[in-house]
N, C-alpha and C. Protein backbone atom coordinates (compact mmCIF):
# COMPACT_ATOMS: atom_id res chain seq x y z
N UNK A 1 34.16 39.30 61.30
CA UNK A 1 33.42 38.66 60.24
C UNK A 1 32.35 39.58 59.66
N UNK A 2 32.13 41.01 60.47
CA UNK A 2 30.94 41.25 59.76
C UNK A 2 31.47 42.10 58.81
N UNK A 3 30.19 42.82 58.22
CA UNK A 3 30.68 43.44 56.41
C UNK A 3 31.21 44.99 56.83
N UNK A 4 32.39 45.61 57.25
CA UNK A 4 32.64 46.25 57.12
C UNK A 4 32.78 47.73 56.52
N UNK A 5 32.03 48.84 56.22
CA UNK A 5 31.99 49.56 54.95
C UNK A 5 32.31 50.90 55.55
N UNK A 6 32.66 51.91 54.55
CA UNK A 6 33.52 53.70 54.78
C UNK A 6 31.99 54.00 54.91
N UNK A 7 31.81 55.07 55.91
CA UNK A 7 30.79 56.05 56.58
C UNK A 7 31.35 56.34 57.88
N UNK A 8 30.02 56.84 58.22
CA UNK A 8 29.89 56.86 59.79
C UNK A 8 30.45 55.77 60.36
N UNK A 9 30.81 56.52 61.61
CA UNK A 9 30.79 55.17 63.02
C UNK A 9 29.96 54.04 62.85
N UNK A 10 30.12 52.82 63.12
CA UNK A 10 29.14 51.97 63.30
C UNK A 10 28.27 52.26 64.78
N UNK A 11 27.18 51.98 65.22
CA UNK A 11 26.91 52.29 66.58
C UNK A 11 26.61 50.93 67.31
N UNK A 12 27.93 50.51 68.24
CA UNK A 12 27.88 49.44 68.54
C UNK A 12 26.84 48.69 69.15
N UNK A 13 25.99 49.81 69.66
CA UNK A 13 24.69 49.14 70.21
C UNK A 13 24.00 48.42 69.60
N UNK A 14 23.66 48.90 68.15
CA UNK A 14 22.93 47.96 67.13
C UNK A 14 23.44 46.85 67.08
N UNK A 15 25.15 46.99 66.80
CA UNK A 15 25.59 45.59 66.72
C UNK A 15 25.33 44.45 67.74
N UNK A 16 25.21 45.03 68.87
CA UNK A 16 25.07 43.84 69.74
C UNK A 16 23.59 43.38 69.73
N UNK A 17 22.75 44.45 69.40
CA UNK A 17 21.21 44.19 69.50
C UNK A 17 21.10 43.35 68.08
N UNK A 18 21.64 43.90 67.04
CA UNK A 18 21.56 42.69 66.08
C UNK A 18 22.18 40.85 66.61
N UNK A 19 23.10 41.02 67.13
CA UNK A 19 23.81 39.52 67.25
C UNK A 19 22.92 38.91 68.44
N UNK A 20 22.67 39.50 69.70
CA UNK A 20 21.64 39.08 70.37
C UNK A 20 20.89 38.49 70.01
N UNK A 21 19.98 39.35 68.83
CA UNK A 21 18.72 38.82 68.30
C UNK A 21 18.98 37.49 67.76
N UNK A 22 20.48 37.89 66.84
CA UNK A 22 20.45 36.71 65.98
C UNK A 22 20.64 35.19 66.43
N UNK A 23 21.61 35.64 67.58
CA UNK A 23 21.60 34.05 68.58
C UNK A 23 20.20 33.66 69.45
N UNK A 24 19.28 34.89 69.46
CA UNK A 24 18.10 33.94 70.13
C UNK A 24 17.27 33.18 68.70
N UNK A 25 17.17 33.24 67.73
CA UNK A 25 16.58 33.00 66.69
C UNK A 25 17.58 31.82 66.75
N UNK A 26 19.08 31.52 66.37
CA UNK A 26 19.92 30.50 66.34
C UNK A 26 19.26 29.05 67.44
N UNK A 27 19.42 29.85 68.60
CA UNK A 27 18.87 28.72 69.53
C UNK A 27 17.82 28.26 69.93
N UNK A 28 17.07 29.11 69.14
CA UNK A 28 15.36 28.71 68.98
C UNK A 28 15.20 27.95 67.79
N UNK A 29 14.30 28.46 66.81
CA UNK A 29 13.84 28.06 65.86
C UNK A 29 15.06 27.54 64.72
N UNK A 30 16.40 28.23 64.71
CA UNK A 30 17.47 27.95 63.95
C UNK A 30 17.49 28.78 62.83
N UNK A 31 18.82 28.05 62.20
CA UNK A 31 19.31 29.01 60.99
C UNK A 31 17.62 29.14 59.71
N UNK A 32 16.98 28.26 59.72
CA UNK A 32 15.97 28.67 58.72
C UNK A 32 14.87 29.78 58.78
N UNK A 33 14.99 29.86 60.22
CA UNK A 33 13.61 31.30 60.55
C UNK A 33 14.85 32.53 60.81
N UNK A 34 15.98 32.06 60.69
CA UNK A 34 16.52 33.48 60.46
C UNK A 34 16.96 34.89 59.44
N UNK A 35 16.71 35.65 59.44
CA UNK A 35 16.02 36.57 58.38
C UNK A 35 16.50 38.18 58.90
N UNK A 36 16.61 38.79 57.48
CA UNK A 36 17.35 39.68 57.48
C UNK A 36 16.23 41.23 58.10
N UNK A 37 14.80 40.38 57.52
CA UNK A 37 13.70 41.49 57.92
C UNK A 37 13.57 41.02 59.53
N UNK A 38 13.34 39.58 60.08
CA UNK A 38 12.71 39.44 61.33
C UNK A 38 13.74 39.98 62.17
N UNK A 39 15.33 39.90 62.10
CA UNK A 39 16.43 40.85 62.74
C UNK A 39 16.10 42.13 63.27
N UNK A 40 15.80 42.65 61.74
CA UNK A 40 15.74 44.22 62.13
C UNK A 40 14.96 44.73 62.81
N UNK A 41 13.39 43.83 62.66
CA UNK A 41 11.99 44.23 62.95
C UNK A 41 12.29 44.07 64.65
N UNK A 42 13.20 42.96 64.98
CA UNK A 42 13.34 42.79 66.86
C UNK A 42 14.06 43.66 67.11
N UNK A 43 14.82 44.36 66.46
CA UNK A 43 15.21 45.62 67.24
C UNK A 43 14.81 47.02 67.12
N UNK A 44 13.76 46.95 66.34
CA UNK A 44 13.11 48.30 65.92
C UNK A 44 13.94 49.02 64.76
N UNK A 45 14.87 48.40 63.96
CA UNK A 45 15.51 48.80 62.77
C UNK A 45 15.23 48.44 61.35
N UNK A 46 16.31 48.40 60.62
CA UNK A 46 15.49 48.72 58.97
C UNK A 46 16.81 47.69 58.24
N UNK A 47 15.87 46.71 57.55
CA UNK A 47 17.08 46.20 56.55
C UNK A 47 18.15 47.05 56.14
N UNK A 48 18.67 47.92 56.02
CA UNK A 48 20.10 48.52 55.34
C UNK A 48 20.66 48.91 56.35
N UNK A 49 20.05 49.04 58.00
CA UNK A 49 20.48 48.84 58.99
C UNK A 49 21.37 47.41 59.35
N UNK A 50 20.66 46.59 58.75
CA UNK A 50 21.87 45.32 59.22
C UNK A 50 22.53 45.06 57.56
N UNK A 51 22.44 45.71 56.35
CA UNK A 51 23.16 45.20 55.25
C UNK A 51 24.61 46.06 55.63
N UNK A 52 24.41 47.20 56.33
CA UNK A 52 25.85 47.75 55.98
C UNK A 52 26.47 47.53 57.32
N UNK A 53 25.93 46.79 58.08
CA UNK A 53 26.86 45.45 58.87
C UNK A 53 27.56 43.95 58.38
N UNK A 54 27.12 43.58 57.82
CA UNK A 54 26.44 41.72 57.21
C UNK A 54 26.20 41.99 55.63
N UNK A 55 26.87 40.82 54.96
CA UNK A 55 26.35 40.56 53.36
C UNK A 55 25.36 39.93 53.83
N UNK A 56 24.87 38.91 54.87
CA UNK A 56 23.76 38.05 54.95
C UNK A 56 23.33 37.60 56.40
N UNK A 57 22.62 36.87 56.23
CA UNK A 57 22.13 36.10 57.85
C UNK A 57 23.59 35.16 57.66
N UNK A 58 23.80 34.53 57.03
CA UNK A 58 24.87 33.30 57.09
C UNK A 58 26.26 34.60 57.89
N UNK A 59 26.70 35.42 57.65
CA UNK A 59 27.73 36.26 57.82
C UNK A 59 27.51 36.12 59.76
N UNK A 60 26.29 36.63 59.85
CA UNK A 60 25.75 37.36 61.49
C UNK A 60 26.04 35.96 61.97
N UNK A 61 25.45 34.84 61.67
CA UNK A 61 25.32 33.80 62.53
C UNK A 61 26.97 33.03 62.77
N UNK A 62 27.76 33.38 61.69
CA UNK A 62 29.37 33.28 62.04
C UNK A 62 29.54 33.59 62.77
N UNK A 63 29.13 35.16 63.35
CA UNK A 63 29.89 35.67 63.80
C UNK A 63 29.15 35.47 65.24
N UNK A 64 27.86 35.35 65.28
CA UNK A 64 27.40 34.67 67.17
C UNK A 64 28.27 33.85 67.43
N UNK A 65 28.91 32.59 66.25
CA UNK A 65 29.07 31.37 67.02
C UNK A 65 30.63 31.68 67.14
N UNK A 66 31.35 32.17 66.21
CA UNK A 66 32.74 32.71 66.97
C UNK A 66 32.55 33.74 67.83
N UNK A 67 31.80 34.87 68.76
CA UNK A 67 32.07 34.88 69.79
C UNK A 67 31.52 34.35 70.59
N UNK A 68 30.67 32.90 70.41
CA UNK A 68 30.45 32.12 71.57
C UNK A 68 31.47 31.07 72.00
N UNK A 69 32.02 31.02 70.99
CA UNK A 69 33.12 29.74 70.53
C UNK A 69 34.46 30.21 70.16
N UNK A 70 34.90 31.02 69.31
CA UNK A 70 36.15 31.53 69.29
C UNK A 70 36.89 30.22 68.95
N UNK A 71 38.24 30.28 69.16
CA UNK A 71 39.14 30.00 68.86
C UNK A 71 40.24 29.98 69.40
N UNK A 72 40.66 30.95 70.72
CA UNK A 72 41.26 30.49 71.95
C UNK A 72 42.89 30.44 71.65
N UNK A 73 43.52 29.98 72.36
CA UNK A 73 44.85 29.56 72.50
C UNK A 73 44.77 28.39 72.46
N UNK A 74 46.18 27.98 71.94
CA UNK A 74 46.16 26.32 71.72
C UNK A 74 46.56 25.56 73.70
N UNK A 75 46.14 24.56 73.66
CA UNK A 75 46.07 24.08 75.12
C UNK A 75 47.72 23.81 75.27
N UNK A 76 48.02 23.31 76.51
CA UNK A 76 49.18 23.19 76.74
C UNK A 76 49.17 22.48 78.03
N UNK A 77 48.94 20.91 77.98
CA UNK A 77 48.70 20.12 78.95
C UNK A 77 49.91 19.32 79.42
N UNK A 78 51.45 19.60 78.33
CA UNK A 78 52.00 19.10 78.79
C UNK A 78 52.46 17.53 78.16
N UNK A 79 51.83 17.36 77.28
CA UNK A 79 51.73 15.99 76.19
C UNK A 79 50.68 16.15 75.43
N UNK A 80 50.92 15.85 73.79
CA UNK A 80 50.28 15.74 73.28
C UNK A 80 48.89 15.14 73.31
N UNK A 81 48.66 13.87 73.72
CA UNK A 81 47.85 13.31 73.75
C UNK A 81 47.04 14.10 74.79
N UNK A 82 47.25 15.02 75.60
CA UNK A 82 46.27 15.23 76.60
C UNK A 82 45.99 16.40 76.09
N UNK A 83 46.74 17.22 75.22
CA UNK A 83 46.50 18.41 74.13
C UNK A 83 44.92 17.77 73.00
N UNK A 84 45.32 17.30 72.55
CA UNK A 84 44.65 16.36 71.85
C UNK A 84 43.24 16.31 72.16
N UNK A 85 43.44 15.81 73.34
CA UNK A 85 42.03 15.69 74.07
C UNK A 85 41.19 16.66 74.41
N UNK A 86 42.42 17.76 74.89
CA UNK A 86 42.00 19.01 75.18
C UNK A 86 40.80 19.72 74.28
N UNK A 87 41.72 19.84 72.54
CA UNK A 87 40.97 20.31 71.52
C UNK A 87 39.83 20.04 71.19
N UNK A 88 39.32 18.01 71.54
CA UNK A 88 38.69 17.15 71.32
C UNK A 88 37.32 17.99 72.06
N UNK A 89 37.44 17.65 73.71
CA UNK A 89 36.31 18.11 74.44
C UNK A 89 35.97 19.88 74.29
N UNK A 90 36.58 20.48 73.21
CA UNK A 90 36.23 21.96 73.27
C UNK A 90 35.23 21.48 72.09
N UNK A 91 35.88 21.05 71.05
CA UNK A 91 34.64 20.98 69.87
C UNK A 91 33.68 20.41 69.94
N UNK A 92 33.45 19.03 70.88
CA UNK A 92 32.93 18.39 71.00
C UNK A 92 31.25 19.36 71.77
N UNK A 93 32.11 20.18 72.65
CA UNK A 93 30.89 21.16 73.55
C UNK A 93 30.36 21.80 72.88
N UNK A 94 31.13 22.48 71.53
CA UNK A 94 30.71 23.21 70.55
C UNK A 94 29.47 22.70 69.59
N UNK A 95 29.99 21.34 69.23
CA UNK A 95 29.38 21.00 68.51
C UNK A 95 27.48 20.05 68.64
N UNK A 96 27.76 20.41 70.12
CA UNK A 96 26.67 19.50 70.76
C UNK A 96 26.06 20.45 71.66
N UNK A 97 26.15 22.00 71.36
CA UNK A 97 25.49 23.33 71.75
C UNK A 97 24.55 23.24 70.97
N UNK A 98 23.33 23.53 71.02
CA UNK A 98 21.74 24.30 70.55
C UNK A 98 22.15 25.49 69.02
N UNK A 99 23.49 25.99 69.86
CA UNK A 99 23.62 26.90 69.06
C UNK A 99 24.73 27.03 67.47
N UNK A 100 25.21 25.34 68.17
CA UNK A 100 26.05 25.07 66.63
C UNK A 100 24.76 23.55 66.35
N UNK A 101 24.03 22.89 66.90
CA UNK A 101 23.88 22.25 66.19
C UNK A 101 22.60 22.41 65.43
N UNK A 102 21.78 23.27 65.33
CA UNK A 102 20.30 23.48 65.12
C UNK A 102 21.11 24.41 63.82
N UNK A 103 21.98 25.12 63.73
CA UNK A 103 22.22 25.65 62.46
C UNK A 103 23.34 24.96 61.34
N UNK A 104 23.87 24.25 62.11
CA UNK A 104 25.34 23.58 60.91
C UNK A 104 24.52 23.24 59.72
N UNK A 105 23.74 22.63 59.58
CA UNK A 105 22.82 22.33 58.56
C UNK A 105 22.63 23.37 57.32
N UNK A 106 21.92 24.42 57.91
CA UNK A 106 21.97 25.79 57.01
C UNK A 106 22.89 26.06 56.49
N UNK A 107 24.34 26.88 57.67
CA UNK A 107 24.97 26.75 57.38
C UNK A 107 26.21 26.41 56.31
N UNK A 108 26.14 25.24 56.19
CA UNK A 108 26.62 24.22 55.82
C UNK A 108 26.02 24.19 53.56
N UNK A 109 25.14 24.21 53.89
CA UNK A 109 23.93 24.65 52.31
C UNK A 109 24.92 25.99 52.07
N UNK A 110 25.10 27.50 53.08
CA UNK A 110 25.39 28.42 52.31
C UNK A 110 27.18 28.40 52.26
N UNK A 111 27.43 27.59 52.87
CA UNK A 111 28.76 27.26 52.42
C UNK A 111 28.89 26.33 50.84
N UNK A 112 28.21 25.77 50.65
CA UNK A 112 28.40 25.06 49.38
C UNK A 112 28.11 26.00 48.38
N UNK A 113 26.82 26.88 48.59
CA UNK A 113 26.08 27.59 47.80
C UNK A 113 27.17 28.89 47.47
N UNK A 114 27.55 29.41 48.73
CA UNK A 114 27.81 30.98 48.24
C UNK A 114 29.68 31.29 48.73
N UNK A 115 30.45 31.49 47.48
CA UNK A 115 31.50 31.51 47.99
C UNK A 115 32.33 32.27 48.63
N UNK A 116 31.37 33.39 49.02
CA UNK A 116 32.12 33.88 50.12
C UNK A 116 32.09 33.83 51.38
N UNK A 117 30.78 32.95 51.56
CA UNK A 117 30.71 32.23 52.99
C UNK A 117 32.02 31.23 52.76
N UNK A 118 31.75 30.35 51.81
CA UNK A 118 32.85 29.10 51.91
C UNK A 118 34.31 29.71 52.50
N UNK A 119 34.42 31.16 51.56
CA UNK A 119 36.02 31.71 52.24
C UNK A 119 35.91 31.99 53.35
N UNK A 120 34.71 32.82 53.88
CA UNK A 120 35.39 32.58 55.53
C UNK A 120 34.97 31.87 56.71
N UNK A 121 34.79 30.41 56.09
CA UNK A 121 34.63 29.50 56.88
C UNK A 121 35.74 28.71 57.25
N UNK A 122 36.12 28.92 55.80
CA UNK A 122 37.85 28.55 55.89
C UNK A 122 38.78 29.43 56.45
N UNK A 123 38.58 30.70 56.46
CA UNK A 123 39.77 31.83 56.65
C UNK A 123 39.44 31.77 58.46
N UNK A 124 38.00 32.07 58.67
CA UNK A 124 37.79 32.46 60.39
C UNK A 124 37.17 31.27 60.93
N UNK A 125 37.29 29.71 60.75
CA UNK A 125 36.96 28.84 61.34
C UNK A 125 37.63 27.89 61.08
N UNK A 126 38.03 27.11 59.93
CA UNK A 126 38.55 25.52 60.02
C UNK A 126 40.00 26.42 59.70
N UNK A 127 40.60 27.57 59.11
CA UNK A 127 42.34 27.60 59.35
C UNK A 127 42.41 27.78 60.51
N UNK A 128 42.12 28.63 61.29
CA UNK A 128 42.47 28.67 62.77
C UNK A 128 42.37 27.73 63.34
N UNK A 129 41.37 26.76 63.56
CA UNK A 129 41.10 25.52 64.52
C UNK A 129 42.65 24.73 63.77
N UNK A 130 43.02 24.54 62.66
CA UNK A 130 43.85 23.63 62.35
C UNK A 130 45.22 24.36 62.82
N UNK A 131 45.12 25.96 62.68
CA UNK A 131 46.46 26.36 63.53
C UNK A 131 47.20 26.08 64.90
N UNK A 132 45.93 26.03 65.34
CA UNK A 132 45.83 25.65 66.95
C UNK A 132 46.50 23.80 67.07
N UNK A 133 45.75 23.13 66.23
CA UNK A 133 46.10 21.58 65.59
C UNK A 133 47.65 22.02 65.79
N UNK A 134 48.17 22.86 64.80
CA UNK A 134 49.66 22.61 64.08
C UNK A 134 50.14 23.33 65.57
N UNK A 135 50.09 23.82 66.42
CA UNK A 135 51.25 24.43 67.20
C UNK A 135 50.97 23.55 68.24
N UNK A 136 50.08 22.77 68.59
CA UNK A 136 50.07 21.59 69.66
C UNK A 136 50.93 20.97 69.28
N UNK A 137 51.01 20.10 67.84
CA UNK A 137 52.10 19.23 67.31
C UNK A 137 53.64 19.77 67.33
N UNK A 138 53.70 20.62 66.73
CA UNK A 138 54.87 20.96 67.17
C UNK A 138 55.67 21.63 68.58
N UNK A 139 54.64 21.79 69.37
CA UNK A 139 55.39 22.00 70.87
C UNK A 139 55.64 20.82 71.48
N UNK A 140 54.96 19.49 70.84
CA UNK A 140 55.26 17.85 71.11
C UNK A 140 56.18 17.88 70.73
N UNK A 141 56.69 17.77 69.26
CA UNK A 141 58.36 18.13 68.73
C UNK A 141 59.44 18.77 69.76
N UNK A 142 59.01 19.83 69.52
CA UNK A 142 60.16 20.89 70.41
C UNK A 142 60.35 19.87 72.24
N UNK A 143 58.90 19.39 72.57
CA UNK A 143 59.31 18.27 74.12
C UNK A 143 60.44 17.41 73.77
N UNK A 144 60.25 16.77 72.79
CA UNK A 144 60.97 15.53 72.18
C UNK A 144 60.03 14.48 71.26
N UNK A 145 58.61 14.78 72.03
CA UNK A 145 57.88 13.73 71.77
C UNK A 145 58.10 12.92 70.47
N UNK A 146 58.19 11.82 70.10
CA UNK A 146 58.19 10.99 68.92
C UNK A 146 57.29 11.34 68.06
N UNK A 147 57.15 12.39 66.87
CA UNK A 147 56.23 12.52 66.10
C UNK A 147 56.69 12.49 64.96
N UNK A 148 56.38 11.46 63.98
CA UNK A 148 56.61 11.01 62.71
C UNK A 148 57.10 12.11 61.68
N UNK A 149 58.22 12.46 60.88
CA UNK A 149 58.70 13.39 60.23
C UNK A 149 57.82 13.86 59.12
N UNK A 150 56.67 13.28 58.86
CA UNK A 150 55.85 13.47 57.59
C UNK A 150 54.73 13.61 57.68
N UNK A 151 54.32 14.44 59.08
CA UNK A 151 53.12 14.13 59.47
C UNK A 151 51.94 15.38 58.60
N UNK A 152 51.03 15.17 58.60
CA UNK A 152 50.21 15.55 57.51
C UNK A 152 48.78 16.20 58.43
N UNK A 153 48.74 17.76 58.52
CA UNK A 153 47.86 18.21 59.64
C UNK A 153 46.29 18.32 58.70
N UNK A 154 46.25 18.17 57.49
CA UNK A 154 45.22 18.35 57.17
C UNK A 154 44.39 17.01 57.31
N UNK A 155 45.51 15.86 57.30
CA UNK A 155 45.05 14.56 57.84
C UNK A 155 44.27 14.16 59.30
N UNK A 156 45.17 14.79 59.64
CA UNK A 156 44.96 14.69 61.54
C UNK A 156 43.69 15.68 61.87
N UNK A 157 43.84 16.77 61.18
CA UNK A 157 42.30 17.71 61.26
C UNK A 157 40.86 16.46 60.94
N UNK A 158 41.20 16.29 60.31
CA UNK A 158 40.02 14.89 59.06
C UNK A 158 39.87 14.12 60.46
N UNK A 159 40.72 13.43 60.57
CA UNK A 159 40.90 12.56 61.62
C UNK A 159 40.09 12.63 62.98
N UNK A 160 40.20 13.96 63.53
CA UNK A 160 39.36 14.98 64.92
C UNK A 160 38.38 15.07 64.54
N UNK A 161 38.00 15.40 63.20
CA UNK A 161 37.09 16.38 63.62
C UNK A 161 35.41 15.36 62.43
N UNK A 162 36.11 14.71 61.38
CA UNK A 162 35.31 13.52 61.27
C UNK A 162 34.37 12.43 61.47
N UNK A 163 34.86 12.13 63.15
CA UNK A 163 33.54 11.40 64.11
C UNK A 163 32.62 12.25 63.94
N UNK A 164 32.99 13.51 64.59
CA UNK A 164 32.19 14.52 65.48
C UNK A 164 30.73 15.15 64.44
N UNK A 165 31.94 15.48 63.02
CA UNK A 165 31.02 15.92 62.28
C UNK A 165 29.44 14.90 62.02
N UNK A 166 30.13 13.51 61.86
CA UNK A 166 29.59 12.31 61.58
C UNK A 166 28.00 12.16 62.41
N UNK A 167 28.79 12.60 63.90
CA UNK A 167 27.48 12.39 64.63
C UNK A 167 26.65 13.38 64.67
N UNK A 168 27.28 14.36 64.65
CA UNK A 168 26.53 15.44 64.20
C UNK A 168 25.30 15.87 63.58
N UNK A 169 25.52 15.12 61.90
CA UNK A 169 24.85 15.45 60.69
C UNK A 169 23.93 14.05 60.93
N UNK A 170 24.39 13.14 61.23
CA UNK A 170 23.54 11.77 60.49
C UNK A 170 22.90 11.32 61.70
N UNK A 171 21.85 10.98 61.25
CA UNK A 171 20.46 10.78 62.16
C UNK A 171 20.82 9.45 62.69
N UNK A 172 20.53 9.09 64.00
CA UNK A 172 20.40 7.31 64.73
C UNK A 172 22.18 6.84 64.83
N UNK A 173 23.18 7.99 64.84
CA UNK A 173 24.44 8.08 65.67
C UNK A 173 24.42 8.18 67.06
N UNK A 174 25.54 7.55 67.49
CA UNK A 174 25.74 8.25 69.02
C UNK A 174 26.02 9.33 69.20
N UNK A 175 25.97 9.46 70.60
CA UNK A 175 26.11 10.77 71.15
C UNK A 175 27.52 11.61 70.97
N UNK A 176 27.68 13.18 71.17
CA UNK A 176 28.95 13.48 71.61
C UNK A 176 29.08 13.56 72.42
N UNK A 177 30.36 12.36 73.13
CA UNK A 177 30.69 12.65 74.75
C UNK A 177 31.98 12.40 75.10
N UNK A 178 32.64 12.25 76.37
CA UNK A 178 34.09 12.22 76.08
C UNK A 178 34.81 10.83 75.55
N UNK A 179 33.56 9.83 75.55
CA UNK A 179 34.58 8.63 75.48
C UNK A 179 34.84 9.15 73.58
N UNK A 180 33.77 10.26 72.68
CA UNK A 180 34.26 9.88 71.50
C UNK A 180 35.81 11.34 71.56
N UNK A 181 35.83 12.03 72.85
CA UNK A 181 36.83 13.04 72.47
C UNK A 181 38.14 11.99 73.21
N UNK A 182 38.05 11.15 73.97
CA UNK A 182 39.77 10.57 74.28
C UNK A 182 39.33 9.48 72.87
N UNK A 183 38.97 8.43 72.59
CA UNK A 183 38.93 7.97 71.25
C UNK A 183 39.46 8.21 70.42
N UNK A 184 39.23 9.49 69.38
CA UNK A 184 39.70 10.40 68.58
C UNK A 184 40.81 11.17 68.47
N UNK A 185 41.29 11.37 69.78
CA UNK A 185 42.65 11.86 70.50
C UNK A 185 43.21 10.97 69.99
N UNK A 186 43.17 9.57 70.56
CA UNK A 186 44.17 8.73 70.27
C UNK A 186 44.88 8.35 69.34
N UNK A 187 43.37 8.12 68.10
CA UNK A 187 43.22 7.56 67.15
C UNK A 187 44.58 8.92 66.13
N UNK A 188 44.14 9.96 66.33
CA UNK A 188 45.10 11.05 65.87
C UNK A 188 46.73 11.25 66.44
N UNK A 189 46.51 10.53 68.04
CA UNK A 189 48.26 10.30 68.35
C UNK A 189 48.26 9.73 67.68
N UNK A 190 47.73 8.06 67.19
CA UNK A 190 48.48 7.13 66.55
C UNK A 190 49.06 7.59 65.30
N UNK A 191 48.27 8.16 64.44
CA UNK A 191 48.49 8.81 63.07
C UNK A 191 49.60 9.44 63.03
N UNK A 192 50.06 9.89 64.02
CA UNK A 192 51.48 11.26 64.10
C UNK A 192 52.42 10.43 64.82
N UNK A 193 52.25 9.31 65.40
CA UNK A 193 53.10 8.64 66.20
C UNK A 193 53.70 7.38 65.30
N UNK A 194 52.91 6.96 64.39
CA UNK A 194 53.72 5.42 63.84
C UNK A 194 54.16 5.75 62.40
N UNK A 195 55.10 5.22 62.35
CA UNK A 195 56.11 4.97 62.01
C UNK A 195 55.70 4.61 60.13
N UNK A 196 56.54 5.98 59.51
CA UNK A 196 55.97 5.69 58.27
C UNK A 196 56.17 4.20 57.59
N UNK A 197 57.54 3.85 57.85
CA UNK A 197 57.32 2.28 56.70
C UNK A 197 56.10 0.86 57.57
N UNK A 198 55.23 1.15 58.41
CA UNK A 198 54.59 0.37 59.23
C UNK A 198 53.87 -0.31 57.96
N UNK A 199 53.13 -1.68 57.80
CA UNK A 199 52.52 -2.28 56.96
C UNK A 199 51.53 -3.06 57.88
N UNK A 200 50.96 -3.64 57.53
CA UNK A 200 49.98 -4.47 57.92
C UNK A 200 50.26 -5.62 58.07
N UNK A 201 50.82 -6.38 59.67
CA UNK A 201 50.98 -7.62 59.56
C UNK A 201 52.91 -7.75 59.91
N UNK A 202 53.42 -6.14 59.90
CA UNK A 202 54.61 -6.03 60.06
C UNK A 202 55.20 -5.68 61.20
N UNK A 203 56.29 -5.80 61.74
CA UNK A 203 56.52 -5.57 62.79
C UNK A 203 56.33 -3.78 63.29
C-alpha cells in the first residue's frame, strides 16, 4: 500500500520506524493527531522522508492495519456455516481493536473525500475480504452443500459485515461479540441457502 517511487533503495528501517510510530499514534490518540510532520519528528526524519514512502497519513495507517490484520486464507472448517463464523469472529476482533476502531472514523472521511484512498480500500481491503467470502461459498458448492444458484456475494458481504459496521459507528449499540458473529453467520447461510421462488407466508 505504500507510495512506491524510482531512486534509491528504500531503507527499510525507516519504514518500520515510520509504521511503528504510526500505529502508536493509531492506538493512542487516533487517526486525527496523526500527521505527516509528528511521524517524522518521532523518528528523527524529514517530511519528504515519509512523502516518498506514503501519498498521506490515510495511505500509512492502511497499511499498519493490513499488517496487523491482513487478509489471510479463507477458513476451511469443513461447512459453511462454521466458515461463516469463522470470517465473522476475525472481523469482529478487528473491528473491536483500539486500532481499527479509534480510526475507522477518519478513515472513513478520507475515503469519501479522496479517491485514491477510496481505490485502495476497495482494491487492498473490502475485494479481498469478499474474495475470501467467494471461495468459502464455493468450496460449500464443490462439498455439495445446498447453495442457491443465484447467489449474490456482494449481498452476503452487506449482510456480514453490516451489523458490525452498525455497531461500530453508532453510539448506544451493542457490543461486538460472538453471539453477533454466529447471528450474522446464519443470517448469511440463510441468504445463500433458501430457495429463490420462497415468498412470504409460502411454503
Amino acid at each position: 500500500m505504500s507510495n512506491r517511487r524510482m531512486g534509491r533503495p528504500m531503507d527499510p528501517e525507516i519504514q518500520n520506524a515510520l509504521l511503528a510510530a504510526a500505529e502508536a499514534v493509531m492506538v493512542g490518540p487516533g487517526f486525527s493527531q496523526l500527521t505527516v510532520d509528528g511521524l517524522a519528528r518521532s523518528i528523527g526524519s524529514t517530511r519528504p522522508t515519509f512523502y516518498r514512502r506514503y501519498l498521506s497519513v490515510a495511505h500509512i495507517a492502511f497499511d499498519v492495519i493490513a499488517s496487523k490484520f491482513g487478509t489471510g486464507e479463507p477458513p476451511s472448517t469443513g461447512s459453511l456455516l462454521g466458515d461463516l463464523e469463522t470470517l465473522q469472529r476475525a472481523d469482529i476482533a478487528m473491528f473491536s481493536s483500539d486500532l481499527f476502531r479509534k480510526n475507522l472514523p477518519g478513515l472513513l472521511e478520507s475515503i469519501r473525500t479522496d479517491d485514491a484512498i477510496r481505490q485502495l480500500y476497495g482494491d487492498a481491503f473490502v475485494a479481498r475480504r469478499r474474495e475470501n467470502l467467494g471461495r468459502v461459498i464455493e468450496a460449500a458448492i464443490e462439498r455439495g452443500e445446498q447453495i442457491r444458484a443465484d447467489w449474490d456475494l456482494d449481498l452476503v458481504s452487506d449482510v456480514l459485515v453490516g451489523p458490525i459496521l452498525a455497531r461500530t459507528l453508532l453510539p448506544g449499540t451493542a457490543v461486538l461479540d460472538d453471539d453477533l458473529a454466529c447471528v450474522t453467520a446464519r443470517v448469511a447461510y440463510g441468504v445463500l441457502s433458501e430457495r429463490r421462488d420462497r415468498r412470504p407466508g409460502g411454503s
